[in-house]
C-alpha atoms as a PDB file:
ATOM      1  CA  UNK A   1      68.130 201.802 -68.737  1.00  0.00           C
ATOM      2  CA  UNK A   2      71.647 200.638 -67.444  1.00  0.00           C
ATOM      3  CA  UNK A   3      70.754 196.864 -68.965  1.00  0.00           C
ATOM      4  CA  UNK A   4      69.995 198.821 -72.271  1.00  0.00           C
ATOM      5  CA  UNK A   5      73.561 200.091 -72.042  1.00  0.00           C
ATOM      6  CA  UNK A   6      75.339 197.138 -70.573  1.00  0.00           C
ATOM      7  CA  UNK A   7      73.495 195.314 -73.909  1.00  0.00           C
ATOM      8  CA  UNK A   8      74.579 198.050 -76.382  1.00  0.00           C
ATOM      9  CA  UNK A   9      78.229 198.065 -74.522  1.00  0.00           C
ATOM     10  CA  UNK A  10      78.615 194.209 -74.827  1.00  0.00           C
ATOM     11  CA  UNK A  11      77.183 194.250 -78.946  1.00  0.00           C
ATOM     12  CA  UNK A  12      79.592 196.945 -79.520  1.00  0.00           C
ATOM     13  CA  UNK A  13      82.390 195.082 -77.940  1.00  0.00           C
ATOM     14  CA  UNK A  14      81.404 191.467 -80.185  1.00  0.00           C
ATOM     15  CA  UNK A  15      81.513 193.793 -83.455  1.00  0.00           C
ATOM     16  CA  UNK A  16      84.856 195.257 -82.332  1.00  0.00           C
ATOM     17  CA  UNK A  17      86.415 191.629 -82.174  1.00  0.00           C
ATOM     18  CA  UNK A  18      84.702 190.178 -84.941  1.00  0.00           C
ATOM     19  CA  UNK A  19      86.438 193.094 -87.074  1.00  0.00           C
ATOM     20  CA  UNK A  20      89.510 192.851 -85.277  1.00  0.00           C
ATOM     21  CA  UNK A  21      89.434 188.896 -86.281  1.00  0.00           C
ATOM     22  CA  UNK A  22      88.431 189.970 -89.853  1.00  0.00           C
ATOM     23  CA  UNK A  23      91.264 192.360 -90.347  1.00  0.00           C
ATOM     24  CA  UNK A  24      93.916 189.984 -88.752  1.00  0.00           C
ATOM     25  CA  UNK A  25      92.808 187.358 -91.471  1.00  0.00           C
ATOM     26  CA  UNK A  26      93.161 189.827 -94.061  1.00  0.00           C
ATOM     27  CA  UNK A  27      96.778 190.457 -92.671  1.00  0.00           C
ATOM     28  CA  UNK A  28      97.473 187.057 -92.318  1.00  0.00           C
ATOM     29  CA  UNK A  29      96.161 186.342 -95.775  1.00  0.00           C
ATOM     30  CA  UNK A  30      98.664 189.128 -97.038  1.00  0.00           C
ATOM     31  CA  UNK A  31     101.851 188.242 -95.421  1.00  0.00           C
ATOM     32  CA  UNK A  32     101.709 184.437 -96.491  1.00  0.00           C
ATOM     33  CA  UNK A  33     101.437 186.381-100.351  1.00  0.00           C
ATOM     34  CA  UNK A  34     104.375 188.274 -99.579  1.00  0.00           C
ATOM     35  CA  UNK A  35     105.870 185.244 -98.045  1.00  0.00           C
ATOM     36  CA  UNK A  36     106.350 183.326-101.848  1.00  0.00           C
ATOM     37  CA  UNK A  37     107.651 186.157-103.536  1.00  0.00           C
ATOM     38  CA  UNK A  38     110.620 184.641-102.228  1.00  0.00           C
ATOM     39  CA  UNK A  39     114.034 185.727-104.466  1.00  0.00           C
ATOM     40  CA  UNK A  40     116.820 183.494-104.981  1.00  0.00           C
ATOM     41  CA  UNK A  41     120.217 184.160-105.886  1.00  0.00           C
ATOM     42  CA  UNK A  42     122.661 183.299-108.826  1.00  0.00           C
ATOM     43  CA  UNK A  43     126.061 183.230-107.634  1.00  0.00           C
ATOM     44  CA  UNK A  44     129.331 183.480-109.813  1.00  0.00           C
ATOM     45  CA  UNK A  45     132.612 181.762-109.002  1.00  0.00           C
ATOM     46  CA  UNK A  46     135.852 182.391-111.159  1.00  0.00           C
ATOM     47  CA  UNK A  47     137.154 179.153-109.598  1.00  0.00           C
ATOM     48  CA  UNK A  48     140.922 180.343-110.394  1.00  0.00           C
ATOM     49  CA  UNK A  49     140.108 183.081-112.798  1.00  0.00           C
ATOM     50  CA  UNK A  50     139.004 186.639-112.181  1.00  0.00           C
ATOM     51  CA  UNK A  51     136.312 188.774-113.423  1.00  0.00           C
ATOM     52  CA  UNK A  52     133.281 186.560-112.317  1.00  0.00           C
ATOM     53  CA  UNK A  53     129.752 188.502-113.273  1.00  0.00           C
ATOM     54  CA  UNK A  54     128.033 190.046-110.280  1.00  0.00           C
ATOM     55  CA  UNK A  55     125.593 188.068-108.177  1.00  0.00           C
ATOM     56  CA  UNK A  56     122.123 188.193-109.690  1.00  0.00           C
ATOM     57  CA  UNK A  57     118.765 187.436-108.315  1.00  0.00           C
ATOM     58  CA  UNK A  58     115.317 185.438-109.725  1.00  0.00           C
ATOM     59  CA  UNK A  59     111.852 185.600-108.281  1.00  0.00           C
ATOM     60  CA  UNK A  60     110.303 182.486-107.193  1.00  0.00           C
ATOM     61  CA  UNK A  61     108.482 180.723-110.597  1.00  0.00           C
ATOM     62  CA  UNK A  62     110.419 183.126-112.731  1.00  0.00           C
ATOM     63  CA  UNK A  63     113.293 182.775-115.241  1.00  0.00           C
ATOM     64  CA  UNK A  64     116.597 184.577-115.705  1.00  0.00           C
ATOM     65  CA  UNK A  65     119.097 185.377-118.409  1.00  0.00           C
ATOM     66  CA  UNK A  66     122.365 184.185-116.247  1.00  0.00           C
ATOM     67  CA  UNK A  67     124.842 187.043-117.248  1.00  0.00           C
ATOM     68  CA  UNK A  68     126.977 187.384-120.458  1.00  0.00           C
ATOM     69  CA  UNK A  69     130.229 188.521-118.584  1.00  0.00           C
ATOM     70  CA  UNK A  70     133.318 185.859-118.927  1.00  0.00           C
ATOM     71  CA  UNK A  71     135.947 185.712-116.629  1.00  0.00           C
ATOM     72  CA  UNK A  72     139.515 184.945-118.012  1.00  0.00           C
ATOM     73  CA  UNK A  73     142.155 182.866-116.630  1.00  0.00           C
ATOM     74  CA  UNK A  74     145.631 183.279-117.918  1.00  0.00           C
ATOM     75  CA  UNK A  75     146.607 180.007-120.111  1.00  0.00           C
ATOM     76  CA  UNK A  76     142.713 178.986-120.427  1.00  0.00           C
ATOM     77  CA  UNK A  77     139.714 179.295-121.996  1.00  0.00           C
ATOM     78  CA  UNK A  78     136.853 179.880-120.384  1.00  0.00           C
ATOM     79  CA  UNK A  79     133.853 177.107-121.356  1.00  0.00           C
ATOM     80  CA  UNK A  80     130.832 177.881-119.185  1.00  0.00           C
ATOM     81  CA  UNK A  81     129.406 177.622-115.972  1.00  0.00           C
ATOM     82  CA  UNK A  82     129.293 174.199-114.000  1.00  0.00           C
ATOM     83  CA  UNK A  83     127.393 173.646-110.560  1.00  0.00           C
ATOM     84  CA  UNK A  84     130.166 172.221-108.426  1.00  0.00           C
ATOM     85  CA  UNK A  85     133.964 173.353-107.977  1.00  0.00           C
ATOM     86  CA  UNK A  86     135.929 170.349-109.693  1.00  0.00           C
ATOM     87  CA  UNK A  87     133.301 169.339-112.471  1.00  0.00           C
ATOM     88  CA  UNK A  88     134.861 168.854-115.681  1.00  0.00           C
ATOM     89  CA  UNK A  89     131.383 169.025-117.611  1.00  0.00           C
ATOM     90  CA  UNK A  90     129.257 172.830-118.283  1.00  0.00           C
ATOM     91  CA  UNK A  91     125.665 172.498-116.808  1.00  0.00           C
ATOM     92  CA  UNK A  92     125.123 176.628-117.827  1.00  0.00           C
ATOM     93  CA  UNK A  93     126.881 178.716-120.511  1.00  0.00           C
ATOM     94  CA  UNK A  94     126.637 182.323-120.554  1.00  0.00           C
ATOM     95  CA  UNK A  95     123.181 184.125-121.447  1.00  0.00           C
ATOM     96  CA  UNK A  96     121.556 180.942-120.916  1.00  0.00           C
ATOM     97  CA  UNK A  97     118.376 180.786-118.666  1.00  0.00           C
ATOM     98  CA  UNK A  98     118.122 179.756-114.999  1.00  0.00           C
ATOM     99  CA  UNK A  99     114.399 178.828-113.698  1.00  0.00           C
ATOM    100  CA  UNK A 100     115.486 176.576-110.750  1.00  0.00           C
ATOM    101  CA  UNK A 101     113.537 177.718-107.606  1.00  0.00           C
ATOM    102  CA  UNK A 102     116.935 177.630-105.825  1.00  0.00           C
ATOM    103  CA  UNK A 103     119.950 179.878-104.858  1.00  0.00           C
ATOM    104  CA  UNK A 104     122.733 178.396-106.551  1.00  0.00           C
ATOM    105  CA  UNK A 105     126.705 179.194-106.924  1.00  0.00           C
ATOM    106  CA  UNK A 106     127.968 178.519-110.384  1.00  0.00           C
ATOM    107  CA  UNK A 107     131.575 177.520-110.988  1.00  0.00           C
ATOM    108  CA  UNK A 108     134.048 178.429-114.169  1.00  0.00           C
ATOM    109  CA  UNK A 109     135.106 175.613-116.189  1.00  0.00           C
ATOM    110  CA  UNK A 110     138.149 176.012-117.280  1.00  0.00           C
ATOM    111  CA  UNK A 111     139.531 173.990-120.530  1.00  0.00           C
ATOM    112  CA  UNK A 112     143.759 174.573-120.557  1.00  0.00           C
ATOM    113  CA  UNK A 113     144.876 176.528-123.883  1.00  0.00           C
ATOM    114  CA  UNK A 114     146.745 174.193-126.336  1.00  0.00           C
ATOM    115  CA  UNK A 115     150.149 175.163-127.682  1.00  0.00           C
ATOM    116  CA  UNK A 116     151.896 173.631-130.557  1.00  0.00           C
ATOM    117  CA  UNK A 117     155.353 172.831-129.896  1.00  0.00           C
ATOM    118  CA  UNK A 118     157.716 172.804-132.716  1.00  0.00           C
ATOM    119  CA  UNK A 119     161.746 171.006-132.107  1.00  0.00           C
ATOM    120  CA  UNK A 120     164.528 171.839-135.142  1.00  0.00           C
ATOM    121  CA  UNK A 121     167.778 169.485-134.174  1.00  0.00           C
ATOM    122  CA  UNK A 122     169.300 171.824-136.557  1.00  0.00           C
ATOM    123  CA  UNK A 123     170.208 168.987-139.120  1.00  0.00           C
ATOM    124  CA  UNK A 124     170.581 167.005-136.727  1.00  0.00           C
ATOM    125  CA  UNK A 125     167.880 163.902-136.180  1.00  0.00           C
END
């Protein structure tokens, strides 16, 4: 009778870890899902200006609509958004969509307003 027991003890104790192991899996399984729902962020810099949108975030494999919000710059016009401080060229303009699978800091590009200067030499040449 105590073998019986010892036996019944011991298969009840290989079940327990076997489901123990099963349910770990499962957890594993789960957080590694969770793990590439990663987000990224969009990041807005005036680069001079002020007003620069809010800082937005994507989901991995996703696309966003990078926000509509200009900022201003007194004696500029604002052209779009470039991806490093001192470019000269727009890689994003407002509204347009972002699917890079990367957090990323967009600069203002900035073109200087153009004034027309007129000279009268009062009859003079």
């Amino acid at each position: 009778m105590e073998k019986k027991i010892l036996i019944r003890y011991r298969n009840f104790f290989m079940k327990s870890i076997i489901v123990s192991l099963v349910l770990f899996s499962l957890f594993i399984a789960y957080d590694k899902v969770h793990a590439a729902q990663i987000k990224f962020s969009i990041s807005y810099n005036a680069n001079g200006g002020s007003g620069a949108p809010e800082r937005q975030f994507k989901e991995k494999g996703k696309s966003i609509i990078l926000s509509s919000k200009k900022p201003v710059r007194k004696g500029y016009e604002f052209s779009g958004w470039a991806i490093t401080k001192t470019s000269t060229t727009v890689s994003y303009r407002p509204g347009s969509r972002y699917s890079n699978d990367k957090s990323i800091v967009l600069f203002a590009v900035w073109k200087p307003d153009k004034y027309k200067i007129f000279y009268n030499a009062n009859g003079f040449c």
